[in-house]
C-alpha atoms as a PDB file:
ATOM      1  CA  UNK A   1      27.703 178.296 119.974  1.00  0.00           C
ATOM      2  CA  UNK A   2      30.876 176.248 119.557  1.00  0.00           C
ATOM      3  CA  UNK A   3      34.632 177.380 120.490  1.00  0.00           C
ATOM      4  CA  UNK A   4      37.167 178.301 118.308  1.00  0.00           C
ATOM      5  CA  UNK A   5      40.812 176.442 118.693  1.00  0.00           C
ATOM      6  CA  UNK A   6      44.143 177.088 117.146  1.00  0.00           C
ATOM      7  CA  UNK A   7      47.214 175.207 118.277  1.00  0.00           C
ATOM      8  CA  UNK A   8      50.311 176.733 117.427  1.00  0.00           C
ATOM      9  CA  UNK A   9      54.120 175.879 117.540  1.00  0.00           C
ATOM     10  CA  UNK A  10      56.689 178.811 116.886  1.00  0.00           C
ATOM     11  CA  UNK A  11      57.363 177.258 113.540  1.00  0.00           C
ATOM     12  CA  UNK A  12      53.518 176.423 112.007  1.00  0.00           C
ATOM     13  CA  UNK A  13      49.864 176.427 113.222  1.00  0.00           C
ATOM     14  CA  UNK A  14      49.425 172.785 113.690  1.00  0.00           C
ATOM     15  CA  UNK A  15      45.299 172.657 114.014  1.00  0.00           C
ATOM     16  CA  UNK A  16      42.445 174.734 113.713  1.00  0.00           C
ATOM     17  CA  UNK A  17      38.798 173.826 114.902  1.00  0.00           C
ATOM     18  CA  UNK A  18      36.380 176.974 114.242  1.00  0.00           C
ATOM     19  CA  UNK A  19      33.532 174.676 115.852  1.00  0.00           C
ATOM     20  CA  UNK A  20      34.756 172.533 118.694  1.00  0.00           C
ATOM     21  CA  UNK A  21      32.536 171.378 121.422  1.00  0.00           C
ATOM     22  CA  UNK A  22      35.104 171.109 124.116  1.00  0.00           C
ATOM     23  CA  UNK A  23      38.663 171.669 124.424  1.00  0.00           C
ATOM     24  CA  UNK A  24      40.301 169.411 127.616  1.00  0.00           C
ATOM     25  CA  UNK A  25      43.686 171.177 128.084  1.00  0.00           C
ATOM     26  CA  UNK A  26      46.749 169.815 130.108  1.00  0.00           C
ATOM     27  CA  UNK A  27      47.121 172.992 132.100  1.00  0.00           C
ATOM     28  CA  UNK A  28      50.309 173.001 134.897  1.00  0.00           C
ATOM     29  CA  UNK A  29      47.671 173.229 137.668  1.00  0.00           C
ATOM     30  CA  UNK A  30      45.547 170.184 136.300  1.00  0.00           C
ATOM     31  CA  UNK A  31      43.159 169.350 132.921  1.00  0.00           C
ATOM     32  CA  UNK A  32      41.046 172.008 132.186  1.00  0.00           C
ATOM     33  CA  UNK A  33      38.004 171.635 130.570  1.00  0.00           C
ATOM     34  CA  UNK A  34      36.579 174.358 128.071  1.00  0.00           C
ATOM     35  CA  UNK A  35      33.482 175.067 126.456  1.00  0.00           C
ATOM     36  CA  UNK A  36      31.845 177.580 124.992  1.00  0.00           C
ATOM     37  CA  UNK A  37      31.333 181.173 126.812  1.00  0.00           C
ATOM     38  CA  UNK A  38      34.321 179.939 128.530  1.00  0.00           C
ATOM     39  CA  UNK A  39      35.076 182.942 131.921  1.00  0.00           C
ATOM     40  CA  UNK A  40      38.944 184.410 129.833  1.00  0.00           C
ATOM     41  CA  UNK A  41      41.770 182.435 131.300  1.00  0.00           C
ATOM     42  CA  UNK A  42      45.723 182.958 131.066  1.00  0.00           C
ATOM     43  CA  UNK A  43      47.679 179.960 132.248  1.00  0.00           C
ATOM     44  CA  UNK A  44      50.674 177.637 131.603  1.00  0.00           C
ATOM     45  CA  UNK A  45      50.579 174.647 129.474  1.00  0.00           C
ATOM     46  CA  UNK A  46      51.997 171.392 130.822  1.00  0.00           C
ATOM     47  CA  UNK A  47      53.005 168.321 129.738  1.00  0.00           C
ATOM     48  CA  UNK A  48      50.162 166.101 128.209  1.00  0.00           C
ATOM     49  CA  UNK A  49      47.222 165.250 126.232  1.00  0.00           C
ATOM     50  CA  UNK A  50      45.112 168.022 124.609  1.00  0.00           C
ATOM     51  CA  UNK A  51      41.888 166.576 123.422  1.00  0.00           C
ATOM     52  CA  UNK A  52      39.638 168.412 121.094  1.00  0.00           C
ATOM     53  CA  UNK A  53      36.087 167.469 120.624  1.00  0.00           C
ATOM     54  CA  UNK A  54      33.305 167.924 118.068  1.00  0.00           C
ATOM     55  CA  UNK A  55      30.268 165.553 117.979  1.00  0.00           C
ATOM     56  CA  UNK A  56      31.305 162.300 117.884  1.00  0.00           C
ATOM     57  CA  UNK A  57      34.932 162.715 116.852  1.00  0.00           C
ATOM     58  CA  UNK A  58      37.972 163.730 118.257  1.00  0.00           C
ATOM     59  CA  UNK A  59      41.446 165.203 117.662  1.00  0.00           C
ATOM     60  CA  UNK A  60      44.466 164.375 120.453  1.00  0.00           C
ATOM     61  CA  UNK A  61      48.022 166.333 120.570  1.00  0.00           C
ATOM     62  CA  UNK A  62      50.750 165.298 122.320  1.00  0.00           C
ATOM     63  CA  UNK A  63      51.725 168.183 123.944  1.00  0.00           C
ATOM     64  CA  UNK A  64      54.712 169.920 125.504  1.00  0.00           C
ATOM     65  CA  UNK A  65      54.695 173.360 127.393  1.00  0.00           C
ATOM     66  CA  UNK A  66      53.497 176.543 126.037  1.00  0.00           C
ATOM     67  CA  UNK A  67      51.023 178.803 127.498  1.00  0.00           C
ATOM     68  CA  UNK A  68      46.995 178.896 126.563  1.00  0.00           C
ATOM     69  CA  UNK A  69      44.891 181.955 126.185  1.00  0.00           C
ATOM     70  CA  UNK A  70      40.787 181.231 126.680  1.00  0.00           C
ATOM     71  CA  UNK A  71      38.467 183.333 125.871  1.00  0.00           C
ATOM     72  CA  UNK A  72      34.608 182.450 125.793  1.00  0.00           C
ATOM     73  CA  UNK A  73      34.494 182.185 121.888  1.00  0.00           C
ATOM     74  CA  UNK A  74      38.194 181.343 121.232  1.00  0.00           C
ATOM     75  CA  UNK A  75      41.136 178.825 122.688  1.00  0.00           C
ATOM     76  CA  UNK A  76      44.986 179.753 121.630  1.00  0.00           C
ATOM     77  CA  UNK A  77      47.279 177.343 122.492  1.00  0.00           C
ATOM     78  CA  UNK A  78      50.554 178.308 121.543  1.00  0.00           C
ATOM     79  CA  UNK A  79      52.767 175.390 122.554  1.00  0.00           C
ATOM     80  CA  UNK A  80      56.726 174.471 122.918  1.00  0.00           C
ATOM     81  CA  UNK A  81      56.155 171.084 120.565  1.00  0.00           C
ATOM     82  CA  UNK A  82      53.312 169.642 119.607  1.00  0.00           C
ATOM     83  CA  UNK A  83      52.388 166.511 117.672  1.00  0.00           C
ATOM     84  CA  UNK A  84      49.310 164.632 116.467  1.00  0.00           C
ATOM     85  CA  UNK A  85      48.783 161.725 119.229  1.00  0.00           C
ATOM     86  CA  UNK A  86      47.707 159.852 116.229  1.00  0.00           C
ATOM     87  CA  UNK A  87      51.178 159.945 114.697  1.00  0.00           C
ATOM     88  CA  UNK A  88      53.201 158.636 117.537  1.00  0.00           C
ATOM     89  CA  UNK A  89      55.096 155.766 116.813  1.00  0.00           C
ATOM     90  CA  UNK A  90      55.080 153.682 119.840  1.00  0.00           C
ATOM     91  CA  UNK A  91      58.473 151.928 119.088  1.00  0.00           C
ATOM     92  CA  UNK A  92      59.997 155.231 118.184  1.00  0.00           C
ATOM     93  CA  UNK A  93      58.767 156.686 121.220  1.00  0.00           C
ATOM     94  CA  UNK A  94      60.561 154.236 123.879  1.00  0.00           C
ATOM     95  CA  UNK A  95      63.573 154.209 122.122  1.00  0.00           C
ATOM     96  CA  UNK A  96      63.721 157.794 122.448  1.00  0.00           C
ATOM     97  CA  UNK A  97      63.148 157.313 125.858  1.00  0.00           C
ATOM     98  CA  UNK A  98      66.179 154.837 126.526  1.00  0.00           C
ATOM     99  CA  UNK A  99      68.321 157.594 124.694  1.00  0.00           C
ATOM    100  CA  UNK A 100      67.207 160.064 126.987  1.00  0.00           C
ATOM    101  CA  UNK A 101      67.620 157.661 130.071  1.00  0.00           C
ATOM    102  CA  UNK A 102      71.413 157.130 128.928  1.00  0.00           C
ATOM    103  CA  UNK A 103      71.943 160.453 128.275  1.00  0.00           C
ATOM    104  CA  UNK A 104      70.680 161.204 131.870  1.00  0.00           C
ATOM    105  CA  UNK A 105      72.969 158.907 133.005  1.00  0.00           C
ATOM    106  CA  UNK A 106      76.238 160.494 131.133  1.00  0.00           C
ATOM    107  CA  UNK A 107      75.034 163.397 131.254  1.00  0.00           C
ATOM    108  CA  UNK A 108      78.069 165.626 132.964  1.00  0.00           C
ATOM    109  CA  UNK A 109      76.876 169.039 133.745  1.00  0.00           C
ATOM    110  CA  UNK A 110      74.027 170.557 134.694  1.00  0.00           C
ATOM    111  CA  UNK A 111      73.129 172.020 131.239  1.00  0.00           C
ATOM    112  CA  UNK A 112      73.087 168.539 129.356  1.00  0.00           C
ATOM    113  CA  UNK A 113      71.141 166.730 132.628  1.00  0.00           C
ATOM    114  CA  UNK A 114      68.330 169.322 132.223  1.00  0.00           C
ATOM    115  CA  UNK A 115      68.415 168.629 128.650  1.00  0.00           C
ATOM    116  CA  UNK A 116      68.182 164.894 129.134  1.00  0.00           C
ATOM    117  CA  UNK A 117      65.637 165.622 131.741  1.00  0.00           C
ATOM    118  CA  UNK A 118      63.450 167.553 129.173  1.00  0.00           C
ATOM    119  CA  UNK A 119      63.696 164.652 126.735  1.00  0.00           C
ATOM    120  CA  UNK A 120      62.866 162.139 129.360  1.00  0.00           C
ATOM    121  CA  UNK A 121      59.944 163.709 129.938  1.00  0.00           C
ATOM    122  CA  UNK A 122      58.643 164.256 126.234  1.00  0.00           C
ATOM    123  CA  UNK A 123      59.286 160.570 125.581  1.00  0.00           C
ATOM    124  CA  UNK A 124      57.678 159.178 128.344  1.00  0.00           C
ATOM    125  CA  UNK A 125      54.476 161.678 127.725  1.00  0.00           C
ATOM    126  CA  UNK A 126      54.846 159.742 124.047  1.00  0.00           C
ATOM    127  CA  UNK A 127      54.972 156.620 125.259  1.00  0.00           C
ATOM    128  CA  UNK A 128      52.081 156.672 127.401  1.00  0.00           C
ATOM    129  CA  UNK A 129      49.956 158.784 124.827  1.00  0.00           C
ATOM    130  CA  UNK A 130      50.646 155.923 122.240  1.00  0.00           C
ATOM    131  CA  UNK A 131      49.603 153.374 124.355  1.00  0.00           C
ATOM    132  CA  UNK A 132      46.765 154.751 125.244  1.00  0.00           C
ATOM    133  CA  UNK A 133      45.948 155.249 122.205  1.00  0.00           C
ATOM    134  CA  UNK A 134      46.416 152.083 120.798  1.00  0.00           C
ATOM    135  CA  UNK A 135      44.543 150.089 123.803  1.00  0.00           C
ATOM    136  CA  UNK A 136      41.502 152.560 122.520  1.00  0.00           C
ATOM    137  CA  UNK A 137      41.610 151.685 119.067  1.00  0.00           C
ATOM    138  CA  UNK A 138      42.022 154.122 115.864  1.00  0.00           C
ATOM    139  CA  UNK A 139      39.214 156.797 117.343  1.00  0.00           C
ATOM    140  CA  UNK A 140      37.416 158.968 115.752  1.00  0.00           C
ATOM    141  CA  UNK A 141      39.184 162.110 114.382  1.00  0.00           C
ATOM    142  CA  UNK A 142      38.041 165.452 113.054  1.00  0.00           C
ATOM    143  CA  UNK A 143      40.272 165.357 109.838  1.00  0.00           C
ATOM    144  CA  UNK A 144      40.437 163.212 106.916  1.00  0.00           C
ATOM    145  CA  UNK A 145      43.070 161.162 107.416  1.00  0.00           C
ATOM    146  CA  UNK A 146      43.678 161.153 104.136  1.00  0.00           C
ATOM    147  CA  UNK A 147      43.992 165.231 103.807  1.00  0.00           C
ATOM    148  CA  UNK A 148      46.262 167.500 105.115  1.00  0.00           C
ATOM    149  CA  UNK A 149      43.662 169.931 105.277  1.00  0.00           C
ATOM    150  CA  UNK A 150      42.261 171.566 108.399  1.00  0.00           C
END
């Protein structure tokens, strides 16, 4: 029996995977690993890698917060941001991350260093994601790359 996946932002469901075969979450507390028939879990999404598996191929999401609801036929991950670890742009991604560093750095008040913080932390996640990625090669993905389809 496979598991069920949707990933969700507050503006658009950005995947759907009616028969994964495992679903590694970045969970606050540590990756979690989930299969099917899964014991129901509440917790808090952290910063990181999601990694959805069926067969052979995979599907990786940067992503950034939220909170994830497992049950033992289902996984809802309604996240803060999420992206496609397959559409990071590497060069993008560290100059985002100098931007953030001198923002940090200017940064006068505690509102716009938390802010700075925050986008320190979601380009460095992007950075590393993209490397990793790209010492791996292209992977294997679920979707046709070709398709915007689910």
């Amino acid at each position: 029996m496979p598991i069920h996946l949707e990933l969700v932002t507050q503006e658009e469901k950005v995947f759907e995977e009616p028969e994964a075969d495992i679903v590694l979450v970045p969970a606050v507390e540590g990756e979690m690993g989930v299969l099917p028939n899964h014991a129901p879990v509440l917790t808090t999404l952290g910063f990181g890698e999601l990694i959805v598996r069926k067969g052979a191929a995979e599907e990786r999401f940067a992503v950034y917060g939220g909170v994830v609801d497992v049950r033992p036929d289902k996984v809802v991950v309604l996240a803060d941001l999420a992206e496609s670890s397959f559409a990071l742009d590497l060069e993008k991604a560290q100059e985002a991350r100098e931007q953030a560093r001198q923002a940090l750095d200017d940064a006068p008040g505690e509102a716009e260093n938390r802010e700075a913080i925050m986008a320190l932390r979601r380009a460095n996640l992007a950075v590393r994601i993209s490397q990793k990625i790209r010492s791996r090669g292209p992977g294997l993905r679920i979707l046709d790359e070709e398709s915007d389809e689910f």
